[in-house]
C-alpha atoms as a PDB file:
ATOM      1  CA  UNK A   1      92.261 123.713 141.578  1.00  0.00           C
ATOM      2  CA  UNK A   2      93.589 124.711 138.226  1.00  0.00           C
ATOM      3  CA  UNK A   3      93.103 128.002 136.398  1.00  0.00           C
ATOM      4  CA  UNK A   4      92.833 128.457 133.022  1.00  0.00           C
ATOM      5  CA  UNK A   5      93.207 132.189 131.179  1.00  0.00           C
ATOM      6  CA  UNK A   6      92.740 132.443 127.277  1.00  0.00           C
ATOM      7  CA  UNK A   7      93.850 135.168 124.789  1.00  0.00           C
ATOM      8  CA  UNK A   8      94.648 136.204 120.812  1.00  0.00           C
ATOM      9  CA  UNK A   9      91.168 136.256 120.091  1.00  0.00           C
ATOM     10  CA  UNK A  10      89.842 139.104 117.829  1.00  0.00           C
ATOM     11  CA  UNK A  11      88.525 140.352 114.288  1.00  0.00           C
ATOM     12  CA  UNK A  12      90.432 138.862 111.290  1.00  0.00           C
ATOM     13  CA  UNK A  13      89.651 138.790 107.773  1.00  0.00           C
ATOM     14  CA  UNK A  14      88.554 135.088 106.109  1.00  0.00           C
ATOM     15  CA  UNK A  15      91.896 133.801 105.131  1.00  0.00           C
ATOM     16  CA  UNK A  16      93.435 135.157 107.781  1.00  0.00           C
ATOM     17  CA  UNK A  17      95.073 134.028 111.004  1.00  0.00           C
ATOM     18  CA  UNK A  18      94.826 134.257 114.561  1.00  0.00           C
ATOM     19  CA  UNK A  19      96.974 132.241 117.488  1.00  0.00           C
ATOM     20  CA  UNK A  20      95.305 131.362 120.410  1.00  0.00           C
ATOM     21  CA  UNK A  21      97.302 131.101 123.762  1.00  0.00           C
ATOM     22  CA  UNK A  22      96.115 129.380 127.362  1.00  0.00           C
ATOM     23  CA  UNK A  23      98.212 129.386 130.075  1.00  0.00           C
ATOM     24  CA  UNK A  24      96.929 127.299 132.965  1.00  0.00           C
ATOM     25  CA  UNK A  25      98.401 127.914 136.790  1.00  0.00           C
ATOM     26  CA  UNK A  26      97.259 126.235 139.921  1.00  0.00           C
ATOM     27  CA  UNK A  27      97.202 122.184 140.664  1.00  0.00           C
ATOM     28  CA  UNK A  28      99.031 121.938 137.048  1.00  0.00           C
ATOM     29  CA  UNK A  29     100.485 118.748 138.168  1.00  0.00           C
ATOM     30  CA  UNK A  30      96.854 117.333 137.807  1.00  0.00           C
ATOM     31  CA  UNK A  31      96.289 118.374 133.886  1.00  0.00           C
ATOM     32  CA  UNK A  32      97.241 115.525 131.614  1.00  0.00           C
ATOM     33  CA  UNK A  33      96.025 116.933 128.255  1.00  0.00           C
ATOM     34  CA  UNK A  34      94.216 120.355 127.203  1.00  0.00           C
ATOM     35  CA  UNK A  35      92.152 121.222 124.372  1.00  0.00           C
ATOM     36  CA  UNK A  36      90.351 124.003 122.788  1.00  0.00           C
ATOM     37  CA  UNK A  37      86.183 123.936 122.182  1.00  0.00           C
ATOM     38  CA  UNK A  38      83.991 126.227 120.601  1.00  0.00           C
ATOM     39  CA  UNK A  39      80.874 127.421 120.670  1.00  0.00           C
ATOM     40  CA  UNK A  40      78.772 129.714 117.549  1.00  0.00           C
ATOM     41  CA  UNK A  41      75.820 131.779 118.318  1.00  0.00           C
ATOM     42  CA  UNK A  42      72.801 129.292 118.459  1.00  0.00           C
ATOM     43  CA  UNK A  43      74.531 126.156 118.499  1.00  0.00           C
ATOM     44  CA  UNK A  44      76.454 123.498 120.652  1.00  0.00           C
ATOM     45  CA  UNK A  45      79.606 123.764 121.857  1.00  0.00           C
ATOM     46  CA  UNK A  46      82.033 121.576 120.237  1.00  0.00           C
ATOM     47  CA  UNK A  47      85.641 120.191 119.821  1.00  0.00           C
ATOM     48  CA  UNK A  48      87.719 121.730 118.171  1.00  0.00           C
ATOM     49  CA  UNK A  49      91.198 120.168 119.017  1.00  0.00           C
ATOM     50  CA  UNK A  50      93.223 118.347 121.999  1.00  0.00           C
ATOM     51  CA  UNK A  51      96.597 117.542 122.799  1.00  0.00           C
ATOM     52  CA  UNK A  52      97.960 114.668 125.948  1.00  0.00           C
ATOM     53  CA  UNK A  53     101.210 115.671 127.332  1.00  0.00           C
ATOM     54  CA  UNK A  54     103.126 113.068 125.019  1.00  0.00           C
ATOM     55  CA  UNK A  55     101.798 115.025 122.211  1.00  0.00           C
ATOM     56  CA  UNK A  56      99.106 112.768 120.324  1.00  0.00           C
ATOM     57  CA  UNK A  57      96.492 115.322 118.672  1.00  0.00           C
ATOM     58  CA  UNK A  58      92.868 115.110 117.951  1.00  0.00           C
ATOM     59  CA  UNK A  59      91.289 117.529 115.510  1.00  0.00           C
ATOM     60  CA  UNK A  60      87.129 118.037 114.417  1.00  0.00           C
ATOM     61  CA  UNK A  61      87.180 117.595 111.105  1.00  0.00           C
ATOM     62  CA  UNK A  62      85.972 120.829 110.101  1.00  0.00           C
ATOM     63  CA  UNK A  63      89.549 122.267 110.770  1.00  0.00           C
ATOM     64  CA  UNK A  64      91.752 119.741 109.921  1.00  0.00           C
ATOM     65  CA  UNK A  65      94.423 120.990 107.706  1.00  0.00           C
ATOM     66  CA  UNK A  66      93.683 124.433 108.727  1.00  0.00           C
ATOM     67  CA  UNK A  67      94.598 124.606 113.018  1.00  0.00           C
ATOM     68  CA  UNK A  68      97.178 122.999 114.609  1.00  0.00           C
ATOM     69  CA  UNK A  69      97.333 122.363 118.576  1.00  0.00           C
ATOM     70  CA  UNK A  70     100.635 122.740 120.237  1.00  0.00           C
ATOM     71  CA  UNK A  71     101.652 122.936 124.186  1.00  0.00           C
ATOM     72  CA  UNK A  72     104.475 123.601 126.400  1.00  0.00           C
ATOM     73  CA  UNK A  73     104.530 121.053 128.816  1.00  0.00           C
ATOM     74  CA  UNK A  74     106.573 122.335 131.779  1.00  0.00           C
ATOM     75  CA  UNK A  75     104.769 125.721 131.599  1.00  0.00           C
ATOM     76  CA  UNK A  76     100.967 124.093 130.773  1.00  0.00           C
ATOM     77  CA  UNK A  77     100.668 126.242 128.012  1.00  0.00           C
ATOM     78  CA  UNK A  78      98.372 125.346 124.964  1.00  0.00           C
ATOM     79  CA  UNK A  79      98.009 127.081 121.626  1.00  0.00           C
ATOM     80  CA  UNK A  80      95.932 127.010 118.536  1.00  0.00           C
ATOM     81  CA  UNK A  81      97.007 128.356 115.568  1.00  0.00           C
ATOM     82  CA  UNK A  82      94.046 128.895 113.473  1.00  0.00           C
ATOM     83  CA  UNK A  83      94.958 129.606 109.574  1.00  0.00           C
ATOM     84  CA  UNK A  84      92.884 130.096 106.332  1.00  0.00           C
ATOM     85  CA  UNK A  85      90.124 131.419 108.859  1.00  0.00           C
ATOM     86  CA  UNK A  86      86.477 131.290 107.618  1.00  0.00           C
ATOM     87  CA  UNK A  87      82.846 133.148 108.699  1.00  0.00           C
ATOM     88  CA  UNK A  88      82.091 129.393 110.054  1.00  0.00           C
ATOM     89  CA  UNK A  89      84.711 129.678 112.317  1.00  0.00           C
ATOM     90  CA  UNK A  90      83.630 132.823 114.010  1.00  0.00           C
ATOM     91  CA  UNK A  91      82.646 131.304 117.988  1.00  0.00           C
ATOM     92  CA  UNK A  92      83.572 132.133 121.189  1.00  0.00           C
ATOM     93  CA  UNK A  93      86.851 129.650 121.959  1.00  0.00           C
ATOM     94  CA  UNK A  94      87.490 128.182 125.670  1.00  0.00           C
ATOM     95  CA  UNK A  95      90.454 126.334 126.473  1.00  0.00           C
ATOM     96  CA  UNK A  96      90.010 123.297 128.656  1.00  0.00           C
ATOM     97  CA  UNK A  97      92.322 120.866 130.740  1.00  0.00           C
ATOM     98  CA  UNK A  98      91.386 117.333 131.144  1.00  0.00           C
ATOM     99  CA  UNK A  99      92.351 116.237 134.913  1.00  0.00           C
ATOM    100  CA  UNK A 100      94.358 113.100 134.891  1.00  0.00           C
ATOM    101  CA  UNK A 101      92.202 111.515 137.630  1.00  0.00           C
ATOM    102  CA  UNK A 102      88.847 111.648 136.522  1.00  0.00           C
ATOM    103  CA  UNK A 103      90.108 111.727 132.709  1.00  0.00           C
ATOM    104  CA  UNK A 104      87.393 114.353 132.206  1.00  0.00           C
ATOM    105  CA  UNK A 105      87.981 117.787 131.052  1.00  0.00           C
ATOM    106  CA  UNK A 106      87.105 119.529 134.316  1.00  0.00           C
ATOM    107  CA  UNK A 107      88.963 122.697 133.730  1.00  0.00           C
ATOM    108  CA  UNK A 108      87.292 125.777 131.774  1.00  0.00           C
ATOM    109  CA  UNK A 109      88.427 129.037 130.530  1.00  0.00           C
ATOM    110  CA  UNK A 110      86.850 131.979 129.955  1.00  0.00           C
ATOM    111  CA  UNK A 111      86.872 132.041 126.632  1.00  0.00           C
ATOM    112  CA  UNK A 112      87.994 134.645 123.804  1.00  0.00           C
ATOM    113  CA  UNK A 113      85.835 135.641 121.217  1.00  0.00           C
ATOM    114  CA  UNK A 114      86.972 135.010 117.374  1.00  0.00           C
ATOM    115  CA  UNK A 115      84.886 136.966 114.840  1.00  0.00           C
ATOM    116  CA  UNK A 116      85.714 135.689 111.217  1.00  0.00           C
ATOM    117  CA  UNK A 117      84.752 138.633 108.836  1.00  0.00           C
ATOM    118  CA  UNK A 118      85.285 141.418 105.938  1.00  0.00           C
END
């Protein structure tokens, strides 16, 4: 069983920025790559970036440019740091880890709420 606890979510002006941190703990040894999703009042929940452990990314396209996905492998520990923030991006954010078995992401966080606004 793996556990997965989110934070650095907030208010922040647009054009601001926010890091988000997700420390997993538990079966660790079973996570082979994590990502972050989101999910806006109303719609779907979507991807929003993933990382493997050898460090190949995969971004939606509506961020590229703007958040970058990092981890630390030993401690299972995956950030986003989310720049040049926009209203759009406002969503509740859940960190997820992708169980090397299956290959599906099985893991959920709680999320952390990100509120994009003057």
């Amino acid at each position: 069983q793996v556990q997965l606890v989110e934070s650095g979510g907030g208010l922040v002006q647009p054009g601001g920025s926010l890091r988000l941190s997700c420390a997993a703990s538990g079966s660790i040894l079973s996570i082979d790559a994590m990502g972050w999703y989101r999910q806006a009042q109303g719609k779907q929940r979507e991807l929003v970036a993933a990382i493997t452990s050898g460090g190949s990314t995969n971004y939606a396209d509506s961020v590229k440019g703007r958040f970058t996905i990092s981890r630390d492998n030993a401690k299972k520990t995956v950030y986003l740091q989310m720049n040049s923030l926009r209203p759009e991006d406002t969503a509740v954010y859940f960190c997820s880890a992708r169980n090397e078995l299956s290959g599906e992401y099985d893991y959920w966080g709680q999320g952390t709420q990100v509120t994009v606004s003057s």
